[in-house]
C-alpha atoms as a PDB file:
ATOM      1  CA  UNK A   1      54.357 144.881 138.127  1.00  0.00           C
ATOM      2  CA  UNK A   2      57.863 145.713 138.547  1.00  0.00           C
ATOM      3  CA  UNK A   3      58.036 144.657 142.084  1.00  0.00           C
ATOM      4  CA  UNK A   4      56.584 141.590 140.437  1.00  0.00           C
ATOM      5  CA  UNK A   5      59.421 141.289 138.358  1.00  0.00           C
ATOM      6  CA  UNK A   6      62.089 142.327 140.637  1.00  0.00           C
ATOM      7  CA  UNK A   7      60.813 139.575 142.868  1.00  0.00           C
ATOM      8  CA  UNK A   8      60.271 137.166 139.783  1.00  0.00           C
ATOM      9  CA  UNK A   9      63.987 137.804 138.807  1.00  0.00           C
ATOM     10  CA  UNK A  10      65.133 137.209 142.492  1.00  0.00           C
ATOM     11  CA  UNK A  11      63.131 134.232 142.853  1.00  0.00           C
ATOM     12  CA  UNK A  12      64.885 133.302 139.627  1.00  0.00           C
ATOM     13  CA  UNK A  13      67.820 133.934 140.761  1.00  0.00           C
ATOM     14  CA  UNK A  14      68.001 131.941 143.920  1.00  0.00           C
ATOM     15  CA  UNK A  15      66.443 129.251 142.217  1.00  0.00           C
ATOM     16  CA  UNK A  16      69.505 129.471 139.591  1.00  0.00           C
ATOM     17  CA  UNK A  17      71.918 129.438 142.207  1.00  0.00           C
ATOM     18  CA  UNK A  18      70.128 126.819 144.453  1.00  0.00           C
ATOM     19  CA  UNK A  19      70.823 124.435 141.734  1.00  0.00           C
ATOM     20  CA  UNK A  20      74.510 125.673 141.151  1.00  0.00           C
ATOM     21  CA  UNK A  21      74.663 124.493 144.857  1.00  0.00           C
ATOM     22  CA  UNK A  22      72.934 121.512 144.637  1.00  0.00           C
ATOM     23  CA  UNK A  23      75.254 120.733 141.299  1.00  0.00           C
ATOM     24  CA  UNK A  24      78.027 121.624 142.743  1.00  0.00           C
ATOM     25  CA  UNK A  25      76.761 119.372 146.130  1.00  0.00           C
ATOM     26  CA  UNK A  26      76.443 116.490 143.551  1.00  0.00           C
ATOM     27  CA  UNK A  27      80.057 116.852 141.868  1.00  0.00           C
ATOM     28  CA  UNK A  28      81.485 117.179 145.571  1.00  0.00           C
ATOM     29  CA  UNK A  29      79.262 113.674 146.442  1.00  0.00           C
ATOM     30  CA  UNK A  30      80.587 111.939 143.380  1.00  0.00           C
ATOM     31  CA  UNK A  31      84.274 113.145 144.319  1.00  0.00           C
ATOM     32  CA  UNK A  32      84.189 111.907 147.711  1.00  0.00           C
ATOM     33  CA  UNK A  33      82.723 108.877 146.382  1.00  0.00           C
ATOM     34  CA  UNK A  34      85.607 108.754 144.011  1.00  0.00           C
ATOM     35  CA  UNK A  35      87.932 109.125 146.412  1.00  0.00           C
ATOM     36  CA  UNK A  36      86.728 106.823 148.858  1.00  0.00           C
ATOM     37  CA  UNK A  37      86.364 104.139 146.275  1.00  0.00           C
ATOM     38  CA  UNK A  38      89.906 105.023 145.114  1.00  0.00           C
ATOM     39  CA  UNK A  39      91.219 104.697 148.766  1.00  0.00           C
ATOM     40  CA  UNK A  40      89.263 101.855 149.242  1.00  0.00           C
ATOM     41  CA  UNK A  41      91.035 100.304 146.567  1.00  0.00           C
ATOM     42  CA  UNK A  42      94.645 101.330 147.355  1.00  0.00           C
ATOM     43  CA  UNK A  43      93.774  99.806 150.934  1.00  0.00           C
ATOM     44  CA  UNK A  44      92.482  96.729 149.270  1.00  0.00           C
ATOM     45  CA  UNK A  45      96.048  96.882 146.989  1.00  0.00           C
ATOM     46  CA  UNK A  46      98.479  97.219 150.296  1.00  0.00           C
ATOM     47  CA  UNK A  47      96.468  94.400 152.014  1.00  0.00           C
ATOM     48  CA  UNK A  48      96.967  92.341 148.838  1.00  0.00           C
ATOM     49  CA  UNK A  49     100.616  92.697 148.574  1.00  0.00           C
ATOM     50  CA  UNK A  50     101.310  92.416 152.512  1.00  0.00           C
ATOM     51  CA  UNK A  51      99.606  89.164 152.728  1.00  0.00           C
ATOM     52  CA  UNK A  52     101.638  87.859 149.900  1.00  0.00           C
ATOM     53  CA  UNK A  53     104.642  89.461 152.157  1.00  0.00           C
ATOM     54  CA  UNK A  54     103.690  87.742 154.999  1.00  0.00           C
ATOM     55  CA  UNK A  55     103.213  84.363 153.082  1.00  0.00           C
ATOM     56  CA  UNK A  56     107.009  84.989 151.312  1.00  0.00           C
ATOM     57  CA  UNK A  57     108.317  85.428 155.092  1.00  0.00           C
ATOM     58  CA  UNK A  58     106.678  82.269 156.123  1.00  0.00           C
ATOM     59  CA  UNK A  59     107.702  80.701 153.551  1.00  0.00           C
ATOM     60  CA  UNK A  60     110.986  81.514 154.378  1.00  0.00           C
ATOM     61  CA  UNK A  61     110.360  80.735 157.780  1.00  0.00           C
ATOM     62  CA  UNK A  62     109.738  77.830 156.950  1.00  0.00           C
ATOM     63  CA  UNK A  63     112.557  77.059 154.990  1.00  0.00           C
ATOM     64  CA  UNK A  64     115.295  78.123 157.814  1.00  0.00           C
ATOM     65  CA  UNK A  65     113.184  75.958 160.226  1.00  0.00           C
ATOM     66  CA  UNK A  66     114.056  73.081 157.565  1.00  0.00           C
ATOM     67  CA  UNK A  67     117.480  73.756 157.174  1.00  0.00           C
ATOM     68  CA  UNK A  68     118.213  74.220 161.098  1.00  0.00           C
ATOM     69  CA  UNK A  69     116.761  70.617 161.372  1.00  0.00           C
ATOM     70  CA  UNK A  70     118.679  69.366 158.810  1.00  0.00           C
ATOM     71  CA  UNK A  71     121.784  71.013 160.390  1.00  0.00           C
ATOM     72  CA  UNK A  72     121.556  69.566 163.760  1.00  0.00           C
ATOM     73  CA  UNK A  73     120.548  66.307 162.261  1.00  0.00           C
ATOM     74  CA  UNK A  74     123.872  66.429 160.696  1.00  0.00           C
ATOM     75  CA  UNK A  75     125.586  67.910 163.757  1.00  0.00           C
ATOM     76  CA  UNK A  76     124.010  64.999 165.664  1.00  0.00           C
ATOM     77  CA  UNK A  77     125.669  62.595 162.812  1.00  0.00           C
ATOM     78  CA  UNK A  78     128.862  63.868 163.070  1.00  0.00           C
ATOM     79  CA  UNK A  79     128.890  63.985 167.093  1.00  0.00           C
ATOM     80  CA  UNK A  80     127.646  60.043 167.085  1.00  0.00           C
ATOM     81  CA  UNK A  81     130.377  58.864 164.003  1.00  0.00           C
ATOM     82  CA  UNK A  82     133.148  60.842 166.235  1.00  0.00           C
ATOM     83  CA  UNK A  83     131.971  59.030 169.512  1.00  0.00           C
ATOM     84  CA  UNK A  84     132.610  55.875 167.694  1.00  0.00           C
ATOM     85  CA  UNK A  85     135.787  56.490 166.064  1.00  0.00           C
ATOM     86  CA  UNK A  86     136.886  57.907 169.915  1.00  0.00           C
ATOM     87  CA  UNK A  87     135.491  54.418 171.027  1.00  0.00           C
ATOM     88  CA  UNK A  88     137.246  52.907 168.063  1.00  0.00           C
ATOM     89  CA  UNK A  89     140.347  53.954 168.968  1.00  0.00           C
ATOM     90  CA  UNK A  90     140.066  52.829 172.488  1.00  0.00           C
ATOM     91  CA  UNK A  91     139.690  49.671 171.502  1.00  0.00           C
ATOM     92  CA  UNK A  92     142.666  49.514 169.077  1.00  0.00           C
ATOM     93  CA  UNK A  93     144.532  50.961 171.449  1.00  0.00           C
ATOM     94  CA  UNK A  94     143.533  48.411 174.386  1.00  0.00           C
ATOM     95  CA  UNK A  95     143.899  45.644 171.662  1.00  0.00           C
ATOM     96  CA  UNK A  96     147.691  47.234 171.017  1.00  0.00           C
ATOM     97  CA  UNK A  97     148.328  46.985 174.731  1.00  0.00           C
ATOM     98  CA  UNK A  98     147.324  43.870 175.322  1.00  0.00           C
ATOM     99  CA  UNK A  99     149.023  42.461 172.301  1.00  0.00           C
ATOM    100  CA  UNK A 100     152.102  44.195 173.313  1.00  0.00           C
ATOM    101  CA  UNK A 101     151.599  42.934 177.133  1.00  0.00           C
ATOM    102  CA  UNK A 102     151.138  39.202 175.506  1.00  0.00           C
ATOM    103  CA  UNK A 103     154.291  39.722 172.937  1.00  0.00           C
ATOM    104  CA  UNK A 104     156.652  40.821 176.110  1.00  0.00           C
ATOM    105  CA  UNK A 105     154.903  38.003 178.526  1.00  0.00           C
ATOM    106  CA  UNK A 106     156.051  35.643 175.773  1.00  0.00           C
ATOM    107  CA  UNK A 107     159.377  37.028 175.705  1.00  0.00           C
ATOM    108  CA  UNK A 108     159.579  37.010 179.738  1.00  0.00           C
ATOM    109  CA  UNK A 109     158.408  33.208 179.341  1.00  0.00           C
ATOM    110  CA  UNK A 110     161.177  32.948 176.712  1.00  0.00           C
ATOM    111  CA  UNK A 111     164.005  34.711 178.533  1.00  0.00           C
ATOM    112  CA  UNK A 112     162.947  33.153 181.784  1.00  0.00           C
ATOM    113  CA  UNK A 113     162.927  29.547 180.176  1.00  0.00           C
ATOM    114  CA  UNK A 114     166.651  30.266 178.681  1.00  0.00           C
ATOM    115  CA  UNK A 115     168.224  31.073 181.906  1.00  0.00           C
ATOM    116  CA  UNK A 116     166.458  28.587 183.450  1.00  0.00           C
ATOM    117  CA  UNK A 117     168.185  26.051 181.050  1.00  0.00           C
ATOM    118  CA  UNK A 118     171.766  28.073 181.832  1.00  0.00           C
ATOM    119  CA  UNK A 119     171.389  28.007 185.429  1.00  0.00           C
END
């Protein structure tokens, strides 16, 4: 009977600690699943706020793509208008020429016609 009961008592006793293990298995599960949910969610958090990174760069992108456009639109502008004026001037020159070539054929005629009249 006492063997009985030392063997009852061991029996008990790995029983007892069996489910200490398999509580303490449990708690560990339920931690890892903690964890994993928790890094899952922190993952889920940094993919979240690098998207909306990525979308503020493109966005930004974007906008410097718009503005270089515009820029060289404007550079283009300014490159045509200053071709013109250029090609402006020309003109008003050639015109200043020419009227000056007409102004001192007129005074050739002019002088030539006086000392035609003296001779």
């Amino acid at each position: 009977q006492e063997l009985a009961a030392e063997e009852q008592s061991r029996l008990d006793a790995q029983r007892a600690e069996r489910e200490l293990l398999e509580k303490e298995a449990d708690r560990l599960e339920q931690e890892r699943i903690r964890l994993s949910s928790a890094r899952l969610d922190r993952e889920r958090s940094e993919c979240q706020r690098l998207e909306r990174e990525w979308e503020r760069l493109e966005e930004e992108r974007q906008i410097h793509v718009r503005e270089r456009e515009a820029q060289d639109k404007i550079r283009i502008q300014l490159q045509l208008e200053r071709e013109e004026m250029l090609q402006a001037r020309e003109r008003i020159q050639v015109e200043e020429r020419h009227s000056e070539m007409d102004r001192l054929e007129a005074r050739q005629r002019e002088l030539d016609e006086r000392a035609t009249r003296l001779e």
